[in-house]
N, C-alpha and C. Protein backbone atom coordinates (compact mmCIF):
# COMPACT_ATOMS: atom_id res chain seq x y z
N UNK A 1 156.77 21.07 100.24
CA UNK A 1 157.34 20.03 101.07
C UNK A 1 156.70 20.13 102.46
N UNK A 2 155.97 19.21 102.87
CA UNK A 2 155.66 18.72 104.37
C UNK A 2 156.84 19.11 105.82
N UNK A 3 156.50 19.89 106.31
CA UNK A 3 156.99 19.98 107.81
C UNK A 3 157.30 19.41 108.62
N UNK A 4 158.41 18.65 108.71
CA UNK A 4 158.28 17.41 109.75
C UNK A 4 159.45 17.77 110.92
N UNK A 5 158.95 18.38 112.09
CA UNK A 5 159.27 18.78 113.36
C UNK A 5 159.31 17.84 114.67
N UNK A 6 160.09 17.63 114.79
CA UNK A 6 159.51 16.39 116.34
C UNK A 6 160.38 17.29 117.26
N UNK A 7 160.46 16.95 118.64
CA UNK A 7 160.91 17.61 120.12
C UNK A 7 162.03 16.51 120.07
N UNK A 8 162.89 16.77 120.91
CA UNK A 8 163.98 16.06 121.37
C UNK A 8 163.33 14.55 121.85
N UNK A 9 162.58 14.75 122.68
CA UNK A 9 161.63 13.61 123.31
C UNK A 9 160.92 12.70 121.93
N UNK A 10 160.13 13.29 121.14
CA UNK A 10 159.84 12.87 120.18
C UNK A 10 160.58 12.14 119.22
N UNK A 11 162.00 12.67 119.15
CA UNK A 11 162.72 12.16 118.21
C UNK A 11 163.33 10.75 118.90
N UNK A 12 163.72 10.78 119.92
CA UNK A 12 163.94 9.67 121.21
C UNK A 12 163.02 8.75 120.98
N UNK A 13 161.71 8.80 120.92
CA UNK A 13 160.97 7.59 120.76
C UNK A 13 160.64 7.46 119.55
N UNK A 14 160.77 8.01 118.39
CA UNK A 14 161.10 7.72 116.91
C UNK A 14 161.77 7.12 116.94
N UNK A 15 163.02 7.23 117.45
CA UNK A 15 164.03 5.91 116.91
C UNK A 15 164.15 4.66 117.61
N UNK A 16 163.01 4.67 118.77
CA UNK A 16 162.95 3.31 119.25
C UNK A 16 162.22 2.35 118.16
N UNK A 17 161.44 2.98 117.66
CA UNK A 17 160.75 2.71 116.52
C UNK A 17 160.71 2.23 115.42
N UNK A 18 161.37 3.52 114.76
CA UNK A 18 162.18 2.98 113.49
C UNK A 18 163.32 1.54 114.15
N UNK A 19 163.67 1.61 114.89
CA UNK A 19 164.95 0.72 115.41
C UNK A 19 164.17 -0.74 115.46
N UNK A 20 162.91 -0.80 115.69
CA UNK A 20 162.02 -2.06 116.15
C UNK A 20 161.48 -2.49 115.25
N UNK A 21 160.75 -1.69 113.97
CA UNK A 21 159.35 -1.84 112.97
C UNK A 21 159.54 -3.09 112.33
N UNK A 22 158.37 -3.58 112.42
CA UNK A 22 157.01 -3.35 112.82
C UNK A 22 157.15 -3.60 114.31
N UNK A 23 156.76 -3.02 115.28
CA UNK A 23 156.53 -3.02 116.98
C UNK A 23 155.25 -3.42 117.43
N UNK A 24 154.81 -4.60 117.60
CA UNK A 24 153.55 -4.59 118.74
C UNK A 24 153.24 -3.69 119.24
N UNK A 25 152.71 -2.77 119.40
CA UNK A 25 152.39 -1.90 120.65
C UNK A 25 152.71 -1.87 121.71
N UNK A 26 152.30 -3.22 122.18
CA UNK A 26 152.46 -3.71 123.74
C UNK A 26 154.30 -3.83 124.05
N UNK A 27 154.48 -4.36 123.11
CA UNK A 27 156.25 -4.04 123.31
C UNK A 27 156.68 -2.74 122.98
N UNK A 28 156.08 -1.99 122.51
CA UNK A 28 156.65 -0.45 122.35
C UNK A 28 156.53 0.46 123.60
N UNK A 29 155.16 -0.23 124.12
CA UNK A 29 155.05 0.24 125.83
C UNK A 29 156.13 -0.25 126.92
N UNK A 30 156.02 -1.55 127.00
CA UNK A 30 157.11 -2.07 127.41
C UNK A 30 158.65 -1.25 127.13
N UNK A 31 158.96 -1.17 125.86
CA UNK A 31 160.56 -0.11 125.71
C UNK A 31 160.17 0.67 126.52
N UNK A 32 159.21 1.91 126.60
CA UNK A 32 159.38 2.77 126.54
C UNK A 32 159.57 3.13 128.58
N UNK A 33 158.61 2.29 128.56
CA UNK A 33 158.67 2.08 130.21
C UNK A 33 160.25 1.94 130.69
N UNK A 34 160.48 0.50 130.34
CA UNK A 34 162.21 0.39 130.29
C UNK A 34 163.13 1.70 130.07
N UNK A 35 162.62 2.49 129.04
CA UNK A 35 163.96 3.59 128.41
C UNK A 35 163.65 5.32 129.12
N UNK A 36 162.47 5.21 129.43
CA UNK A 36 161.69 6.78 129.87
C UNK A 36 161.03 6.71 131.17
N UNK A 37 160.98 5.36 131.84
CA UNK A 37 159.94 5.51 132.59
C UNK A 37 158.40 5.87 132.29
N UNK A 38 158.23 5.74 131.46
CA UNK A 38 157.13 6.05 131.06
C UNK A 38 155.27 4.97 131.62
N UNK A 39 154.44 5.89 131.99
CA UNK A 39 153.26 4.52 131.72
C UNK A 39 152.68 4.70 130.44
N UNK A 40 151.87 3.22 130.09
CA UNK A 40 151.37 3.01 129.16
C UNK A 40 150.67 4.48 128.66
N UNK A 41 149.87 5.11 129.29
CA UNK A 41 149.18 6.44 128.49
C UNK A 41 149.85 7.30 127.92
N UNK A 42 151.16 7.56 128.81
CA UNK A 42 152.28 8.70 127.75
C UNK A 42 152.63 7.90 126.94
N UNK A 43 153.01 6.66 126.65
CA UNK A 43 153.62 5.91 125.33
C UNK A 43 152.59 6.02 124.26
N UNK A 44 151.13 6.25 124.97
CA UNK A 44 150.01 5.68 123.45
C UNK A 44 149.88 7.45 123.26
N UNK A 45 149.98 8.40 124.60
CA UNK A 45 149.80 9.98 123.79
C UNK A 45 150.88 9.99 123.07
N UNK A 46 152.21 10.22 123.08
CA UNK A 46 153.52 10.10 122.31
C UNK A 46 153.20 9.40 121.15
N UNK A 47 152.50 8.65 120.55
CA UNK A 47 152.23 7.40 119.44
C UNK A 47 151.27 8.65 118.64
N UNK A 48 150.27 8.99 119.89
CA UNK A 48 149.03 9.38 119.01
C UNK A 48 149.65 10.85 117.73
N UNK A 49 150.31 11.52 119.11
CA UNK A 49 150.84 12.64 118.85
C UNK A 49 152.05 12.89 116.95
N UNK A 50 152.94 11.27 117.24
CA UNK A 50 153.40 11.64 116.19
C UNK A 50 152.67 10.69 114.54
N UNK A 51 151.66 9.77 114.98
CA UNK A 51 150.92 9.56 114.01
C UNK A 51 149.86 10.59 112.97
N UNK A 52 149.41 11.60 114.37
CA UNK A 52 148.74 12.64 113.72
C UNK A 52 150.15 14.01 112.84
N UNK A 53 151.23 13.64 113.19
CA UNK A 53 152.18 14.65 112.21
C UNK A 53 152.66 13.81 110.66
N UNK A 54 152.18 12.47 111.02
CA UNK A 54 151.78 11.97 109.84
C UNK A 54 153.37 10.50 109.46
N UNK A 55 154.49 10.63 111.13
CA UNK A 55 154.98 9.82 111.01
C UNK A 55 155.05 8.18 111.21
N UNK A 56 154.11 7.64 111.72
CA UNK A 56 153.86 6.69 111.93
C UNK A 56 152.41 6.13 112.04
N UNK A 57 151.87 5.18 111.89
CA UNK A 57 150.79 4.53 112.25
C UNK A 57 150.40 3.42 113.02
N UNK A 58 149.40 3.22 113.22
CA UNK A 58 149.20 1.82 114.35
C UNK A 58 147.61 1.51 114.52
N UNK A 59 147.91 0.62 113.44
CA UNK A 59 146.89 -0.55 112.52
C UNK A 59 146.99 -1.50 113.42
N UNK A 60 146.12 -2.25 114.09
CA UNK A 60 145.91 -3.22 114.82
C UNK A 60 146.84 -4.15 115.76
N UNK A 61 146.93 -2.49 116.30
CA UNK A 61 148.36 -3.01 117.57
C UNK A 61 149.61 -3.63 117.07
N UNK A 62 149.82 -2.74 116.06
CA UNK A 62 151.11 -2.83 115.22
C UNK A 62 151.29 -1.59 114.72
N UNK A 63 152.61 -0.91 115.02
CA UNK A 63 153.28 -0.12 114.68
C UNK A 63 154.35 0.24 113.51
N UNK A 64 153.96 0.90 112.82
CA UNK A 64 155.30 0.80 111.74
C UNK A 64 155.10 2.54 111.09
N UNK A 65 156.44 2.38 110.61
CA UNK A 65 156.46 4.16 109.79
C UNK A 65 156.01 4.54 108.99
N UNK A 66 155.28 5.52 108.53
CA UNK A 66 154.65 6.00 107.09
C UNK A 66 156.06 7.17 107.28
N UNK A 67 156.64 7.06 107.45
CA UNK A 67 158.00 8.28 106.82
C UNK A 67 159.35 7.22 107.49
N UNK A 68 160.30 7.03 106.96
CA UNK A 68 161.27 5.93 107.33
C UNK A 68 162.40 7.15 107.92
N UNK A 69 163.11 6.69 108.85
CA UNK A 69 164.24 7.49 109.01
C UNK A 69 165.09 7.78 108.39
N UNK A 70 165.20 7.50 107.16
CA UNK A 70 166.55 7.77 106.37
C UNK A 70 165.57 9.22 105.68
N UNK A 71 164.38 8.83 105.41
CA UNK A 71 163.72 10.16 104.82
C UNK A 71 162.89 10.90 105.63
N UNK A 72 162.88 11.03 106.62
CA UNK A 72 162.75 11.92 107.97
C UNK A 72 163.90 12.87 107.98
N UNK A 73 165.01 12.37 108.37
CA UNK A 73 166.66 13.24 107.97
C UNK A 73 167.13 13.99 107.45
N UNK A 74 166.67 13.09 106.16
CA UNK A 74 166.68 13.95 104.54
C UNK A 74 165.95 14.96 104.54
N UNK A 75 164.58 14.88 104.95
CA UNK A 75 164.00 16.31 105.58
C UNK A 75 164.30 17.27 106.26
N UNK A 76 164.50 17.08 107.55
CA UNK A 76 165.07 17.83 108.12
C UNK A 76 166.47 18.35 107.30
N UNK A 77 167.18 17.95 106.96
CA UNK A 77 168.31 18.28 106.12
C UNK A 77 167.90 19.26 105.13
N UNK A 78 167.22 18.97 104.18
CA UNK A 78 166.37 20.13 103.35
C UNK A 78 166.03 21.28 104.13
N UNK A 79 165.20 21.21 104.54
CA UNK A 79 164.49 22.47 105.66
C UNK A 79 165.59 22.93 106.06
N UNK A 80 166.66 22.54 107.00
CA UNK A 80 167.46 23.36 108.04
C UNK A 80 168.32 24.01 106.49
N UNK A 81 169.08 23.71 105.53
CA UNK A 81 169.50 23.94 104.46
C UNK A 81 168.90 24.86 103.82
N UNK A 82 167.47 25.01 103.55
CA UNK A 82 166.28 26.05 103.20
C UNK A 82 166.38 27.33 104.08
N UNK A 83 166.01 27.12 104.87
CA UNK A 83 166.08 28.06 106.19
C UNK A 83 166.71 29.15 106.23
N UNK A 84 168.17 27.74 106.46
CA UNK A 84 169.81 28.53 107.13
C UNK A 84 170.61 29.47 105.90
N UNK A 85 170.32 29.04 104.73
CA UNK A 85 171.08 28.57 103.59
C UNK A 85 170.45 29.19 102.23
N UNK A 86 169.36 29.13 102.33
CA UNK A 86 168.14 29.93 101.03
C UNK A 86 168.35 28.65 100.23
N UNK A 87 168.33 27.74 101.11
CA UNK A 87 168.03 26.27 100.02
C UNK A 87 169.66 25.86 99.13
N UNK A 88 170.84 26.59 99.39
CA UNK A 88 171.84 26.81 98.54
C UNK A 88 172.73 25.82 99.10
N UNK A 89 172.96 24.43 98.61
CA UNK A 89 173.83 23.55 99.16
C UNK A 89 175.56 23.81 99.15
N UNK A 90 175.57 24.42 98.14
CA UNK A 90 177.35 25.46 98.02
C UNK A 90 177.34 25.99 99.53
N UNK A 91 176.36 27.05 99.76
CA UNK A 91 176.49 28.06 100.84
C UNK A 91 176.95 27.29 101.94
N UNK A 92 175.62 26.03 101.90
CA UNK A 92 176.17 25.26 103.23
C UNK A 92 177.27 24.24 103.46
N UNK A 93 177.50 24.06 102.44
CA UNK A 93 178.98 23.41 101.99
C UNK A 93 180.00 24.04 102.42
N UNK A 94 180.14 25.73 102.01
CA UNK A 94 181.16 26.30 102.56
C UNK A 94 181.17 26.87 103.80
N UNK A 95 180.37 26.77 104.83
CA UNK A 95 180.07 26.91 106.14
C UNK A 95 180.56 25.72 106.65
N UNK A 96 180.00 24.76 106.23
CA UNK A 96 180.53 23.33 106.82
C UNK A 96 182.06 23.16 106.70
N UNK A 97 182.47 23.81 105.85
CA UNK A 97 184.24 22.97 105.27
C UNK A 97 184.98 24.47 106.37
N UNK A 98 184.43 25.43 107.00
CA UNK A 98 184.68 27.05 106.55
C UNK A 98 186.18 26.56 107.88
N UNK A 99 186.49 25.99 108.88
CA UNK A 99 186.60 25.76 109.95
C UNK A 99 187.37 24.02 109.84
N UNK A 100 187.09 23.08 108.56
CA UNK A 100 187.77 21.67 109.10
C UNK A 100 188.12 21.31 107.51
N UNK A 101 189.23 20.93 107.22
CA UNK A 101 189.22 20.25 106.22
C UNK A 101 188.73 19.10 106.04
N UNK A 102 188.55 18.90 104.26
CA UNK A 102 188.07 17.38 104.01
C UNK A 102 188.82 16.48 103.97
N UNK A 103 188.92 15.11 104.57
CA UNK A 103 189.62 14.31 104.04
C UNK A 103 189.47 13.70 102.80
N UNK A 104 190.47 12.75 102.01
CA UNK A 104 190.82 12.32 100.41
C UNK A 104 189.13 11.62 100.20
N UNK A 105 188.98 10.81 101.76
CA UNK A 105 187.40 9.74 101.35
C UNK A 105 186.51 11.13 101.25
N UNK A 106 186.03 12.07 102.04
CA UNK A 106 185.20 12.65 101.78
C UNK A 106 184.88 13.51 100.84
N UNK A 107 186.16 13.77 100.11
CA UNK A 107 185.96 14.49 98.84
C UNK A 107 185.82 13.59 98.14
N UNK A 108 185.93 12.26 98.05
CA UNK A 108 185.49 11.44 96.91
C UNK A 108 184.38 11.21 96.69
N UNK A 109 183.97 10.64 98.61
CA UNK A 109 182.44 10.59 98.84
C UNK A 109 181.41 11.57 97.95
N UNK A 110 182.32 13.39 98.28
CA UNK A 110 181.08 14.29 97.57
C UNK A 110 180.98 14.14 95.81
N UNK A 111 182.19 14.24 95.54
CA UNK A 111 182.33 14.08 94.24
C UNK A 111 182.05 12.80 93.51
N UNK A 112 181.45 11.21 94.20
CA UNK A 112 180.60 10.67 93.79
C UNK A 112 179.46 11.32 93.49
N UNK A 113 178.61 11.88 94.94
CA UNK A 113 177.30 11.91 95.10
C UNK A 113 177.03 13.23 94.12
N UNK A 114 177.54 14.36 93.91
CA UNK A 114 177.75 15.15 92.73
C UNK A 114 177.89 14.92 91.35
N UNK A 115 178.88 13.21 90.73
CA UNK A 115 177.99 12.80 89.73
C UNK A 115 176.82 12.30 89.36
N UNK A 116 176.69 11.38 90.33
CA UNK A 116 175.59 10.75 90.94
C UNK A 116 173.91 11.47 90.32
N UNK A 117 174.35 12.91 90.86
CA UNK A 117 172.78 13.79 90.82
C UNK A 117 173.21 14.39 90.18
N UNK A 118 174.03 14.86 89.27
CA UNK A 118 174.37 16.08 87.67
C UNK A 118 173.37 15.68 87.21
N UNK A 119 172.66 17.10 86.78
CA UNK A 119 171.80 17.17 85.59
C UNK A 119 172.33 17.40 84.05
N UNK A 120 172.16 16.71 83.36
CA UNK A 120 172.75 16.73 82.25
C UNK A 120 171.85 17.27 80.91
């Protein structure tokens, strides 16, 4: 599985992103100016920076994601789970619950998504 790490900053202008796609460029400069202060050269290093980690691209002054945020997440979710956890979703299950109970929706919620993915 691929590494996908961004900075606080990084992740900040990921989701202007994902939030916009497909983005002109020129309006992604524009946000970013608006949201960071930023000039145009930190918006296109910031671009360059997370295109070369392989999340986004920018094909003829158009911007859009080669990794979508819902599966960016999901990544990170794996990994920190891997890491923290030895990959063991129980373990982190019972860390998570260890401190708050579930409510009736969220145990249903899991116990959908648990039939959902049974291997049979």
């Amino acid at each position: 599985m691929k590494k996908y790490k961004l900075t606080e900053m990084e992740t900040k202008f990921a989701e202007i992103i994902w939030a916009r796609e497909p983005v002109p460029s020129g309006e992604l400069v524009k946000q970013c100016e608006k949201e960071f202060a930023w000039k145009k050269s930190t918006t296109y290093t910031m671009l360059k920076k997370l295109e070369n980690k392989g999340v986004f691209i920018n094909k003829g002054g158009i911007v859009r994601a080669l990794l979508k945020r819902e599966e960016f997440y999901a990544l990170q979710s794996e990994q920190f789970v891997a890491k923290t956890f030895g990959g063991s979703l129980p373990q982190f299950l019972a860390a998570f619950t260890k401190n708050r109970r579930l409510d009736k929706r969220e145990i249903k919620e899991l116990q959908r998504l648990i039939d959902e993915h049974r291997e049979d």
